[in-house]
PDB file of N, CA and C in Angstrom:
ATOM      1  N   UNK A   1       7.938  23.839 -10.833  1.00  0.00           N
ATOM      2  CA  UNK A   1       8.661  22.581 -10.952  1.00  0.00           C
ATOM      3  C   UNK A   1       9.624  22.365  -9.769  1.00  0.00           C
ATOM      4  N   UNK A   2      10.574  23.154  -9.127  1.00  0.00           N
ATOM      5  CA  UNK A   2      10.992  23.358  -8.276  1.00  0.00           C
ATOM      6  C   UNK A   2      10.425  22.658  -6.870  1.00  0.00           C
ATOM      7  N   UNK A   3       9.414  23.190  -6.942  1.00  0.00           N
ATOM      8  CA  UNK A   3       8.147  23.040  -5.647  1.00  0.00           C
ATOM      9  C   UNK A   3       8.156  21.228  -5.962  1.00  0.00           C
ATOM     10  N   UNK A   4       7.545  21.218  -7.121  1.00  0.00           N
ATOM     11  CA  UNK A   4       7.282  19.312  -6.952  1.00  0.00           C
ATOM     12  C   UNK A   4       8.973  18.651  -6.772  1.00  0.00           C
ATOM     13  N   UNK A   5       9.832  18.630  -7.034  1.00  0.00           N
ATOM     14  CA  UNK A   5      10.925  18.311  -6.714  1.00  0.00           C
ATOM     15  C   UNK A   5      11.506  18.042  -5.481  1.00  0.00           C
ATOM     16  N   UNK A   6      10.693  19.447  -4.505  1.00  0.00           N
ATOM     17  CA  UNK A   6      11.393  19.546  -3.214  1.00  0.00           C
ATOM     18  C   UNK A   6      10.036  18.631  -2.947  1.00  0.00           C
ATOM     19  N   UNK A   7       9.332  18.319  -2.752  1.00  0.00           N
ATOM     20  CA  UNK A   7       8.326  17.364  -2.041  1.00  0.00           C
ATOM     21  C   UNK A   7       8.789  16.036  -2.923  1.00  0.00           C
ATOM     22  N   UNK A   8       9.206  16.024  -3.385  1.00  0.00           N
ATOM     23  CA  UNK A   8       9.808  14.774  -3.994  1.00  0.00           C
ATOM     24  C   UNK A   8      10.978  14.128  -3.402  1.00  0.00           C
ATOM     25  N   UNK A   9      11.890  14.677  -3.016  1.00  0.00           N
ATOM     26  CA  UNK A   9      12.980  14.349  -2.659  1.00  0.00           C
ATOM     27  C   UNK A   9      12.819  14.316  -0.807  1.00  0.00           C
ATOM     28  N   UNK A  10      12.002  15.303  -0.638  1.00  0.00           N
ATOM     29  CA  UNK A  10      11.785  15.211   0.957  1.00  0.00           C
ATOM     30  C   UNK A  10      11.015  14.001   1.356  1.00  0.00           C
ATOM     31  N   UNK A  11       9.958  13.524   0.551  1.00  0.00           N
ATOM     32  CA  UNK A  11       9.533  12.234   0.833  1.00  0.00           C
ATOM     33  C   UNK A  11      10.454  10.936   0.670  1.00  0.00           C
ATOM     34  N   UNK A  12      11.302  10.883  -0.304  1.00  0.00           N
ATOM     35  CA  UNK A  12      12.174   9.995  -0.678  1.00  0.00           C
ATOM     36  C   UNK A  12      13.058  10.117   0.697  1.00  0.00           C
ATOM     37  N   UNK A  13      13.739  11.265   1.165  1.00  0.00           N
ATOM     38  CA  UNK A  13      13.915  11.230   1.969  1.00  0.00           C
ATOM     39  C   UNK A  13      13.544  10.586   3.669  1.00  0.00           C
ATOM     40  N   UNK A  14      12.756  10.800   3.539  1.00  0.00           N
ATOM     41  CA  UNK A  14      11.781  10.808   4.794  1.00  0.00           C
ATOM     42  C   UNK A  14      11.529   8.976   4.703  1.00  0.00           C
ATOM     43  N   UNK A  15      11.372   8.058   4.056  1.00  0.00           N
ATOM     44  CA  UNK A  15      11.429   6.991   3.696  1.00  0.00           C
ATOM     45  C   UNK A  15      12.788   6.636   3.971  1.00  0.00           C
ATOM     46  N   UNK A  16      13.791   6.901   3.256  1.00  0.00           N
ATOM     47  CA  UNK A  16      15.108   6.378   3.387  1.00  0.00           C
ATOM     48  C   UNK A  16      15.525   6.486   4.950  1.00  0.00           C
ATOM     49  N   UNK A  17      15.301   7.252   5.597  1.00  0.00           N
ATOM     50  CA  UNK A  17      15.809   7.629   7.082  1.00  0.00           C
ATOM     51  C   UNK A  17      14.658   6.739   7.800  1.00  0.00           C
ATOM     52  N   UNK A  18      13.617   6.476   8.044  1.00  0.00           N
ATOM     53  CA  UNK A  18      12.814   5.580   8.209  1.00  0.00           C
ATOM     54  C   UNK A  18      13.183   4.182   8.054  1.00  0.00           C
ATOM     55  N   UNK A  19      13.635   3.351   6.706  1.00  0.00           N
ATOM     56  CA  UNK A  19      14.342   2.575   6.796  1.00  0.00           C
ATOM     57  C   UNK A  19      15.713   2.300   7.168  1.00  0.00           C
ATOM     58  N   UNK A  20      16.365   2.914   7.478  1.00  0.00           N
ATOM     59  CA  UNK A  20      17.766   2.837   7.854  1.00  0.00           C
ATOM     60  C   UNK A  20      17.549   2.882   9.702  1.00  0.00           C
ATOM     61  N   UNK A  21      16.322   3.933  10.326  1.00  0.00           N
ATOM     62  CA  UNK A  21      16.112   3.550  11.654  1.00  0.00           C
ATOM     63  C   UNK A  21      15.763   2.091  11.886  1.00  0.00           C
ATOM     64  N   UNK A  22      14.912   2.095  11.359  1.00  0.00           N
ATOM     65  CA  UNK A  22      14.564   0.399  11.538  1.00  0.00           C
ATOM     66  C   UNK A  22      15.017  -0.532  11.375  1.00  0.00           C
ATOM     67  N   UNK A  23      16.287  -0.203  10.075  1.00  0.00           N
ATOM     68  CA  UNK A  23      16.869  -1.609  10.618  1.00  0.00           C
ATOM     69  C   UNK A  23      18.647  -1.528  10.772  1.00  0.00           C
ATOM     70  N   UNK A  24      18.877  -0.411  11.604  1.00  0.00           N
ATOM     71  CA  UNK A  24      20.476  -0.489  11.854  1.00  0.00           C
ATOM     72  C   UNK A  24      19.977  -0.452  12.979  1.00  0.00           C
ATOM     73  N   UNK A  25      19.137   0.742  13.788  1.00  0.00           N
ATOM     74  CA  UNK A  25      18.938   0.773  15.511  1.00  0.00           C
ATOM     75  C   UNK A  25      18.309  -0.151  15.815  1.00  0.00           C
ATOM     76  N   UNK A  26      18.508  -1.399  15.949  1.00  0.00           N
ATOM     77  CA  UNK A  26      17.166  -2.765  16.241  1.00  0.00           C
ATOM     78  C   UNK A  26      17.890  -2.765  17.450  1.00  0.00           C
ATOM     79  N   UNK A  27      17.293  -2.650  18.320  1.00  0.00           N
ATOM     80  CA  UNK A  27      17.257  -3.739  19.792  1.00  0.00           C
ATOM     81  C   UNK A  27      16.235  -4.586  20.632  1.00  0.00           C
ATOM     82  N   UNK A  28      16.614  -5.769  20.660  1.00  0.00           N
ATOM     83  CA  UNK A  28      15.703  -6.486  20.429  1.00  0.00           C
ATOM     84  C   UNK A  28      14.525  -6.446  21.619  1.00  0.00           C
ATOM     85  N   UNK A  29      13.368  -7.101  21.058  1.00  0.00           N
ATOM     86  CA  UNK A  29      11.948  -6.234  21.216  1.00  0.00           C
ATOM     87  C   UNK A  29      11.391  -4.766  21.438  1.00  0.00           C
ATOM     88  N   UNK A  30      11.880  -4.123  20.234  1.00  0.00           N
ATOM     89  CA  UNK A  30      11.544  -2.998  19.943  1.00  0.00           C
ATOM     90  C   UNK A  30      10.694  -3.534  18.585  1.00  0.00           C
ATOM     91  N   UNK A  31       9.493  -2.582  18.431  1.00  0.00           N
ATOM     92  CA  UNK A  31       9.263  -2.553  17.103  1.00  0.00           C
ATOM     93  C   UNK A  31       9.139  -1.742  16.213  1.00  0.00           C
ATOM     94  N   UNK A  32       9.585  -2.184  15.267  1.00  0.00           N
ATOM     95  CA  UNK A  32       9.982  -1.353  13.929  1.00  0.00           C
ATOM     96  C   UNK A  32       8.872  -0.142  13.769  1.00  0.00           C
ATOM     97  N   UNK A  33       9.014   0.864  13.542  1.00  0.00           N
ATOM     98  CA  UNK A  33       8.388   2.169  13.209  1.00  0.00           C
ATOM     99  C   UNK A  33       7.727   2.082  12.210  1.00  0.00           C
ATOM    100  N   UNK A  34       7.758   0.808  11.253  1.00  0.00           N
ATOM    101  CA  UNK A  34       6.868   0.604   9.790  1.00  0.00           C
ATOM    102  C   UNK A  34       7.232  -0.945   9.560  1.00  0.00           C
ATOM    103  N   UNK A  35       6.246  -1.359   9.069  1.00  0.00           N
ATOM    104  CA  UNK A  35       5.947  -3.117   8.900  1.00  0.00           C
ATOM    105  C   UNK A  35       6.666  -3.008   7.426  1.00  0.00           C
ATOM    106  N   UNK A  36       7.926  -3.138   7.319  1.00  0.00           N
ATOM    107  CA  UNK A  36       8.340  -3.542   6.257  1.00  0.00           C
ATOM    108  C   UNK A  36       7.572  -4.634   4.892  1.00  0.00           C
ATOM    109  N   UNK A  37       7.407  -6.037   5.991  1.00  0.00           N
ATOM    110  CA  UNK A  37       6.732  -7.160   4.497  1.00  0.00           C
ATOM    111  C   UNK A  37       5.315  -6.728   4.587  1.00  0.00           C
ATOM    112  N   UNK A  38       4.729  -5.656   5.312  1.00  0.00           N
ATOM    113  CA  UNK A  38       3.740  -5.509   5.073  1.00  0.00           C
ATOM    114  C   UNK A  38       3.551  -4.639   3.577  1.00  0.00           C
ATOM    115  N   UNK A  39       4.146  -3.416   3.625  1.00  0.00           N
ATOM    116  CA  UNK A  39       4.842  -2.828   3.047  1.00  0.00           C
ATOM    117  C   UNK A  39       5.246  -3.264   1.444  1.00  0.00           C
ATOM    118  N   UNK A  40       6.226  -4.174   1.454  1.00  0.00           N
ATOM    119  CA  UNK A  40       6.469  -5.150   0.282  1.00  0.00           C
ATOM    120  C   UNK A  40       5.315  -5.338  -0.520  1.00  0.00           C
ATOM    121  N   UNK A  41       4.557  -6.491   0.876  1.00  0.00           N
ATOM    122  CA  UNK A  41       3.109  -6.710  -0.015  1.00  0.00           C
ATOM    123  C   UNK A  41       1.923  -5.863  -0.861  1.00  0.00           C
ATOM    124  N   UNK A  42       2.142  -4.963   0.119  1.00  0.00           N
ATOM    125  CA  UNK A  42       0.894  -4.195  -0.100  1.00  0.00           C
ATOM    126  C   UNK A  42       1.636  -3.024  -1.956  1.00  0.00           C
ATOM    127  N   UNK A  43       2.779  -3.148  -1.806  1.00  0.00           N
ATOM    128  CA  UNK A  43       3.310  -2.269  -3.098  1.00  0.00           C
ATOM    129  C   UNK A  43       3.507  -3.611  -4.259  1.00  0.00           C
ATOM    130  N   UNK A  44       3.235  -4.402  -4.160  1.00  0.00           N
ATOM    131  CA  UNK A  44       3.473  -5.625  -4.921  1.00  0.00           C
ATOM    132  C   UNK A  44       2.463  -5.694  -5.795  1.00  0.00           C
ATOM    133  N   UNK A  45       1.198  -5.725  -4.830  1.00  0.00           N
ATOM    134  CA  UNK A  45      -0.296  -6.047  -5.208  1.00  0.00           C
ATOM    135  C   UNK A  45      -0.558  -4.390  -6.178  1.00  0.00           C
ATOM    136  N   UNK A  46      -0.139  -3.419  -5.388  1.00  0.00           N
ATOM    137  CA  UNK A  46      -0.880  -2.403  -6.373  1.00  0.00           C
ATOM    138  C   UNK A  46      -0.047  -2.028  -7.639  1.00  0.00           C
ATOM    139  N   UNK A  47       1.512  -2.519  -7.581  1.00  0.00           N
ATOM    140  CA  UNK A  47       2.046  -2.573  -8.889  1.00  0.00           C
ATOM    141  C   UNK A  47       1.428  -3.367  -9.949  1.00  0.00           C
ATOM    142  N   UNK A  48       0.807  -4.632  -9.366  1.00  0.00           N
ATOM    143  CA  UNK A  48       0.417  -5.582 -10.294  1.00  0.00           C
ATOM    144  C   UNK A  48      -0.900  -4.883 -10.835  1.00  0.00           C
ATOM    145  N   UNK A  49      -1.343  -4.547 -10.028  1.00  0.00           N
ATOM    146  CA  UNK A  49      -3.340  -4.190 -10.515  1.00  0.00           C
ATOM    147  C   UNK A  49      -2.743  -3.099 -11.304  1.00  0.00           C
ATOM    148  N   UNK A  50      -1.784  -1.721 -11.193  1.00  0.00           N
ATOM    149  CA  UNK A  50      -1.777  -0.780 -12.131  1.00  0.00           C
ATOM    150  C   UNK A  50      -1.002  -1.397 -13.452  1.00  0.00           C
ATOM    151  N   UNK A  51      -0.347  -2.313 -13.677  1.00  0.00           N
ATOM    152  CA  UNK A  51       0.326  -3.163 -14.855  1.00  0.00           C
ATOM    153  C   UNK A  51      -0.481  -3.361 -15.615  1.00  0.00           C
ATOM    154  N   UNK A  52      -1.946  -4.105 -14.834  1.00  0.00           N
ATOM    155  CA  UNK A  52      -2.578  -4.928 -15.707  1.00  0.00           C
ATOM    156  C   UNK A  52      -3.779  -4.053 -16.195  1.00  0.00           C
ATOM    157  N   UNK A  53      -4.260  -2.871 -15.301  1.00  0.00           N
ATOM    158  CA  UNK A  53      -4.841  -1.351 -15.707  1.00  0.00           C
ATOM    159  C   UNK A  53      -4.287  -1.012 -16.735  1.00  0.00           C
ATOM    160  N   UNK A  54      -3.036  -1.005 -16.704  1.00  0.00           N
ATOM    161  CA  UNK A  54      -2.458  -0.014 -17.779  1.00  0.00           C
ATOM    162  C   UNK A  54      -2.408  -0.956 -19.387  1.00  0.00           C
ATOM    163  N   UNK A  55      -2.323  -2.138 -19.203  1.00  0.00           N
ATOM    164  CA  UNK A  55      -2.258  -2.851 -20.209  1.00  0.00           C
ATOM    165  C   UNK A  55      -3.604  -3.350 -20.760  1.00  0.00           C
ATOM    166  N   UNK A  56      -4.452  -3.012 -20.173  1.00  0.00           N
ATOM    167  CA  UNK A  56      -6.017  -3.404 -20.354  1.00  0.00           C
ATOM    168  C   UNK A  56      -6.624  -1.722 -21.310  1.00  0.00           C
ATOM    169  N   UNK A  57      -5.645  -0.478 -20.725  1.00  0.00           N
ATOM    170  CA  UNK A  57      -6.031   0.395 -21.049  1.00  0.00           C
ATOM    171  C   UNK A  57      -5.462   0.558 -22.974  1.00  0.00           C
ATOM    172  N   UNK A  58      -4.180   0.715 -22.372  1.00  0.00           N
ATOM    173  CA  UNK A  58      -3.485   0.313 -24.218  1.00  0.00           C
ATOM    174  C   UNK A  58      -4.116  -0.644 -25.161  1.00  0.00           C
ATOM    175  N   UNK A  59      -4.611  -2.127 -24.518  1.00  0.00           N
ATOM    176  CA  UNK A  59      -5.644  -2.819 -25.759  1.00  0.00           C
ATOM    177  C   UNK A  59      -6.285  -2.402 -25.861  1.00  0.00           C
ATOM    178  N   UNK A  60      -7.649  -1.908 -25.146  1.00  0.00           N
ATOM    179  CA  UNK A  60      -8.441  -0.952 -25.216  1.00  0.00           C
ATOM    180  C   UNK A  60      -8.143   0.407 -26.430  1.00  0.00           C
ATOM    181  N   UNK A  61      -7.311   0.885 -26.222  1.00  0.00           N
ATOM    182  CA  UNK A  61      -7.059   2.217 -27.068  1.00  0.00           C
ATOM    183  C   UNK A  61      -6.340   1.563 -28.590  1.00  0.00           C
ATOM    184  N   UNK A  62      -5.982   0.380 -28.423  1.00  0.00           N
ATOM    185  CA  UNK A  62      -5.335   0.020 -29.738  1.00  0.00           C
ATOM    186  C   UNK A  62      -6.317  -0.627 -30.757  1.00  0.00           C
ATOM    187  N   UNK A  63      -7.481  -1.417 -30.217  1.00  0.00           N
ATOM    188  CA  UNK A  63      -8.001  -2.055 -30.625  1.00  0.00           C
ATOM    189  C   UNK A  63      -9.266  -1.356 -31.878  1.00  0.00           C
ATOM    190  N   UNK A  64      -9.431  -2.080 -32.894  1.00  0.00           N
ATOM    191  CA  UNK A  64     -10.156  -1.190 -33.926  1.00  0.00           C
ATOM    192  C   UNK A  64     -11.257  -1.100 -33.686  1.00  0.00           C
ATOM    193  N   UNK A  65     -11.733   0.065 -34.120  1.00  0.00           N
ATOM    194  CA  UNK A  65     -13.212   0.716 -33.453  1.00  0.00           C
ATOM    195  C   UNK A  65     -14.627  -0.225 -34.194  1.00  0.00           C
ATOM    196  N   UNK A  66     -15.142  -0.634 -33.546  1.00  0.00           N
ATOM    197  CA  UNK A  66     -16.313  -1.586 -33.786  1.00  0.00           C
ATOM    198  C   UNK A  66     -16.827  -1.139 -35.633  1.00  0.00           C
ATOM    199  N   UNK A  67     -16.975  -1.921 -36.475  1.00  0.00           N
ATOM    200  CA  UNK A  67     -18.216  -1.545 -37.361  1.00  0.00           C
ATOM    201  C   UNK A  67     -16.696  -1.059 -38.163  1.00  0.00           C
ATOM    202  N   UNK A  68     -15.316  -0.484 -38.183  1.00  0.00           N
ATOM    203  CA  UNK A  68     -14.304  -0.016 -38.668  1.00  0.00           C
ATOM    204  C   UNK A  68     -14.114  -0.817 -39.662  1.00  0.00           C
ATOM    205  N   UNK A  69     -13.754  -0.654 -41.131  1.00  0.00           N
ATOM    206  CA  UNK A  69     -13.249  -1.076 -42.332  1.00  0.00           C
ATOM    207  C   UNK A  69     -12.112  -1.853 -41.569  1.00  0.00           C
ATOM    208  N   UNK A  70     -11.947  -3.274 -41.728  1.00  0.00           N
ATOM    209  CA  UNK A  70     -10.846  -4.040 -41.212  1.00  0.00           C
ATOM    210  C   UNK A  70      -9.811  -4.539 -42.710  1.00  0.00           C
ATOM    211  N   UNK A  71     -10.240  -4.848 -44.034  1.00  0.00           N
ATOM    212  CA  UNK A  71     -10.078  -4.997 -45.010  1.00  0.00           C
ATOM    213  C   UNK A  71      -8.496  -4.413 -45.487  1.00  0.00           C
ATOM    214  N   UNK A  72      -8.137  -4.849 -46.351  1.00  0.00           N
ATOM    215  CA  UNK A  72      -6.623  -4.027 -46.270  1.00  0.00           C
ATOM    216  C   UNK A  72      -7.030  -2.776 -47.420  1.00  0.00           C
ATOM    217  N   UNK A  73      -5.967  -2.153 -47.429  1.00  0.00           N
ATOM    218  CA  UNK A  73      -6.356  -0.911 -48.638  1.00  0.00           C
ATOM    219  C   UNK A  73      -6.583  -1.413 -50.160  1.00  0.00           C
ATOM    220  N   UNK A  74      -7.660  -0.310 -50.358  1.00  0.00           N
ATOM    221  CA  UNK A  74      -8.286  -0.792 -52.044  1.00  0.00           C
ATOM    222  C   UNK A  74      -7.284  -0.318 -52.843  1.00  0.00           C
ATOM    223  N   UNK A  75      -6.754  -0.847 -53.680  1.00  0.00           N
ATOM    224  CA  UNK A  75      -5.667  -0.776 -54.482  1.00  0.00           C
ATOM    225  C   UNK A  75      -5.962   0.271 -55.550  1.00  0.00           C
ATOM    226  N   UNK A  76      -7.170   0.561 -55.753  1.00  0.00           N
ATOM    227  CA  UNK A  76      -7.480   1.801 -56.648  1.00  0.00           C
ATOM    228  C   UNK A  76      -7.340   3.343 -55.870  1.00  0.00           C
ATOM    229  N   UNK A  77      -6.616   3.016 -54.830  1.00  0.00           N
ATOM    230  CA  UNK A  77      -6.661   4.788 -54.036  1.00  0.00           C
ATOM    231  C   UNK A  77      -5.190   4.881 -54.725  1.00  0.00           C
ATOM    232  N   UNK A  78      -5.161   6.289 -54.490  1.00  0.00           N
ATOM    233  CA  UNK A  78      -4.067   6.955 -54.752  1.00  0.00           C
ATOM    234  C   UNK A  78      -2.907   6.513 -53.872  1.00  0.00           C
ATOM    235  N   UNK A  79      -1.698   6.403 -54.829  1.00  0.00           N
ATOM    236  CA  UNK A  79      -0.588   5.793 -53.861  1.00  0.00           C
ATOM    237  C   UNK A  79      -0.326   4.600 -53.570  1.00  0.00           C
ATOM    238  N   UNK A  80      -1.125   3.590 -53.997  1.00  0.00           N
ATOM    239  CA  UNK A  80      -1.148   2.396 -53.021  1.00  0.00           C
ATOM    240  C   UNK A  80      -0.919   1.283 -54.465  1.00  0.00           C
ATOM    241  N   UNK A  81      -0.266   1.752 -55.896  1.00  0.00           N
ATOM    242  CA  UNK A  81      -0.351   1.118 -56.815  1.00  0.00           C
ATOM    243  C   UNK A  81       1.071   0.310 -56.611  1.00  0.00           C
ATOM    244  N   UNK A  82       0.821  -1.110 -56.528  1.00  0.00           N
ATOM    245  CA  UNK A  82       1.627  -1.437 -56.392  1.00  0.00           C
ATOM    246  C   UNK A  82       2.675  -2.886 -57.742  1.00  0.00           C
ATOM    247  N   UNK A  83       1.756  -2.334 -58.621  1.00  0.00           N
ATOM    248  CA  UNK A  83       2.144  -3.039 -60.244  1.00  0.00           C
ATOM    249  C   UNK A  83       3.510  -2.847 -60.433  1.00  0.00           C
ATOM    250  N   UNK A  84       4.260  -3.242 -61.157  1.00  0.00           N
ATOM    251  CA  UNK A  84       5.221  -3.046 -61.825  1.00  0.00           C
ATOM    252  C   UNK A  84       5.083  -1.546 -62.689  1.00  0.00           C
ATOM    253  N   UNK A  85       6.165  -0.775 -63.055  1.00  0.00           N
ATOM    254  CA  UNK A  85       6.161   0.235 -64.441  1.00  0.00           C
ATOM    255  C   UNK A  85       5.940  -0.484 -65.367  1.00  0.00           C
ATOM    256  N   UNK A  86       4.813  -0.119 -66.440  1.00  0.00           N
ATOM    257  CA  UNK A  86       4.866  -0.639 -67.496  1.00  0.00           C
ATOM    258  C   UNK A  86       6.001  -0.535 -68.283  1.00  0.00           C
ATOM    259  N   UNK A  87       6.619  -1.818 -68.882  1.00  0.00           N
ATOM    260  CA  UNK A  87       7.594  -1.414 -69.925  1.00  0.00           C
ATOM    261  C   UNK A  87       7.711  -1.171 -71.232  1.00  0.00           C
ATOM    262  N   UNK A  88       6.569  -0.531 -71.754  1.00  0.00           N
ATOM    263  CA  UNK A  88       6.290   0.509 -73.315  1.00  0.00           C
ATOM    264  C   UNK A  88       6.854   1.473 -73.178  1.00  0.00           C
ATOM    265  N   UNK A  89       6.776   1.919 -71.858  1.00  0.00           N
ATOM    266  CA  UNK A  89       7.037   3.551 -71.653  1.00  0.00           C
ATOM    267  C   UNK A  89       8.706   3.528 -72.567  1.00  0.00           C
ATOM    268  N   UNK A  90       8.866   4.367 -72.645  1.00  0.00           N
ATOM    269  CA  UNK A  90      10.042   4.914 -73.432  1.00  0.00           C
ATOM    270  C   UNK A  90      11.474   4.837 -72.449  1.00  0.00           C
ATOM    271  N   UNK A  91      12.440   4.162 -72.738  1.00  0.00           N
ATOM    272  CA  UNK A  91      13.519   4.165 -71.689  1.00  0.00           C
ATOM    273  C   UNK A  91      13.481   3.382 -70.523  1.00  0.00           C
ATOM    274  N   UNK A  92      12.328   2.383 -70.610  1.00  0.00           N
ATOM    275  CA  UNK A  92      12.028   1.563 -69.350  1.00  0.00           C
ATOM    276  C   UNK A  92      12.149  -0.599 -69.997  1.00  0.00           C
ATOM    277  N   UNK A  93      12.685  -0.049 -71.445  1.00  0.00           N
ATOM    278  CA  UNK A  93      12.542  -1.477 -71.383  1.00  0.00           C
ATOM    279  C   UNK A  93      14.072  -2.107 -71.010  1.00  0.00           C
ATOM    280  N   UNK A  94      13.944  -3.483 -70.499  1.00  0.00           N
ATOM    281  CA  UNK A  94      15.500  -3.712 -69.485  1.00  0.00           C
ATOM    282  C   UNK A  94      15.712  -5.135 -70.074  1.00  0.00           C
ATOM    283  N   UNK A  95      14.813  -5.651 -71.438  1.00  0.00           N
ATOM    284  CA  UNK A  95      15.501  -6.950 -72.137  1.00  0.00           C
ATOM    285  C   UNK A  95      16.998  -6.277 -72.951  1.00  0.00           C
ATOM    286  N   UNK A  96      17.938  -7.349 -72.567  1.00  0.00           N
ATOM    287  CA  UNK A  96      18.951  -7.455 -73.725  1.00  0.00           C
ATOM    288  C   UNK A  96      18.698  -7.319 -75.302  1.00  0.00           C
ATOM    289  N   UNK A  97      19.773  -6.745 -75.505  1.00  0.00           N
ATOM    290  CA  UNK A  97      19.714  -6.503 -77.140  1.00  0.00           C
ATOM    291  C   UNK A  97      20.200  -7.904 -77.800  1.00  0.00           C
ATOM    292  N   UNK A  98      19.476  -8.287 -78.720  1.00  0.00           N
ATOM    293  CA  UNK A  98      20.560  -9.541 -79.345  1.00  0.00           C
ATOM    294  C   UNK A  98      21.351  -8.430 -80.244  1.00  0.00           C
ATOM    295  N   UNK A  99      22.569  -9.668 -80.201  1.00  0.00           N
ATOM    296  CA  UNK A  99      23.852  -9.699 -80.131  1.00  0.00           C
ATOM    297  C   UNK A  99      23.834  -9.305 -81.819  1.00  0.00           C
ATOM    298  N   UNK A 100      22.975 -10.206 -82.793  1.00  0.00           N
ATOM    299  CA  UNK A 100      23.182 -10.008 -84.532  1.00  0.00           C
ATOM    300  C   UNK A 100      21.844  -8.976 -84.929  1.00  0.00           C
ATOM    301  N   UNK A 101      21.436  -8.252 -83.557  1.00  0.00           N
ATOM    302  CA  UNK A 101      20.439  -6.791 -84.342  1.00  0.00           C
ATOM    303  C   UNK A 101      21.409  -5.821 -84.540  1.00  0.00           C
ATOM    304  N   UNK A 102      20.981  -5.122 -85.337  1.00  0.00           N
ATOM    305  CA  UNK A 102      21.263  -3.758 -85.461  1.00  0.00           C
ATOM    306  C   UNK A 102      20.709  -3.217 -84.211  1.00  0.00           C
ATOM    307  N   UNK A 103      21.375  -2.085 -83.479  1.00  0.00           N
ATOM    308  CA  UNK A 103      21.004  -1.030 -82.727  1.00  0.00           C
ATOM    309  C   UNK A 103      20.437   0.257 -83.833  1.00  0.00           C
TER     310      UNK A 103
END
């Protein structure tokens, strides 16, 4: 890890000193050591194509597999009951008592 770091930072490097020659030492008709808007452009265009790669790739991977049950879940599987508690059960009924019963 070390190793990728130092080639990481030495390139970052190596870029930053590159741009800072080119455009603090300008005298005029000299030319620049690297085409800057060329530069621009050319990182513009391949940001865009890997955006739209990468987002072509995620629908791709999200999208449901051909012939796949699309249907929502059958309500007879386990877990998925979504009724009310019946209220026979013992301790589950939640009407008021009238007022002239006996308890």
């Amino acid at each position: 890890m070390p190793y990728f770091w130092g080639v990481l930072s030495g390139i970052l490097l190596t870029i930053v000193v590159v741009f800072v020659i080119d455009n603090i030492g300008d005298k005029p008709g000299t030319p620049d050591i690297v085409n800057w808007d060329y530069v621009g452009v050319q990182l513009g265009e391949t940001a865009e194509k890997v955006g739209e790669e990468v987002r072509q790739e995620v629908h791709d991977a999200t999208a449901p597999e051909p012939g796949a049950d699309t249907t929502p879940a059958d309500s007879s599987e386990p877990g998925t009951d979504t009724t009310p508690a019946d209220s026979s059960e013992p301790g589950t009924d939640t009407t008021p008592a009238d007022p002239g019963e006996p308890q």
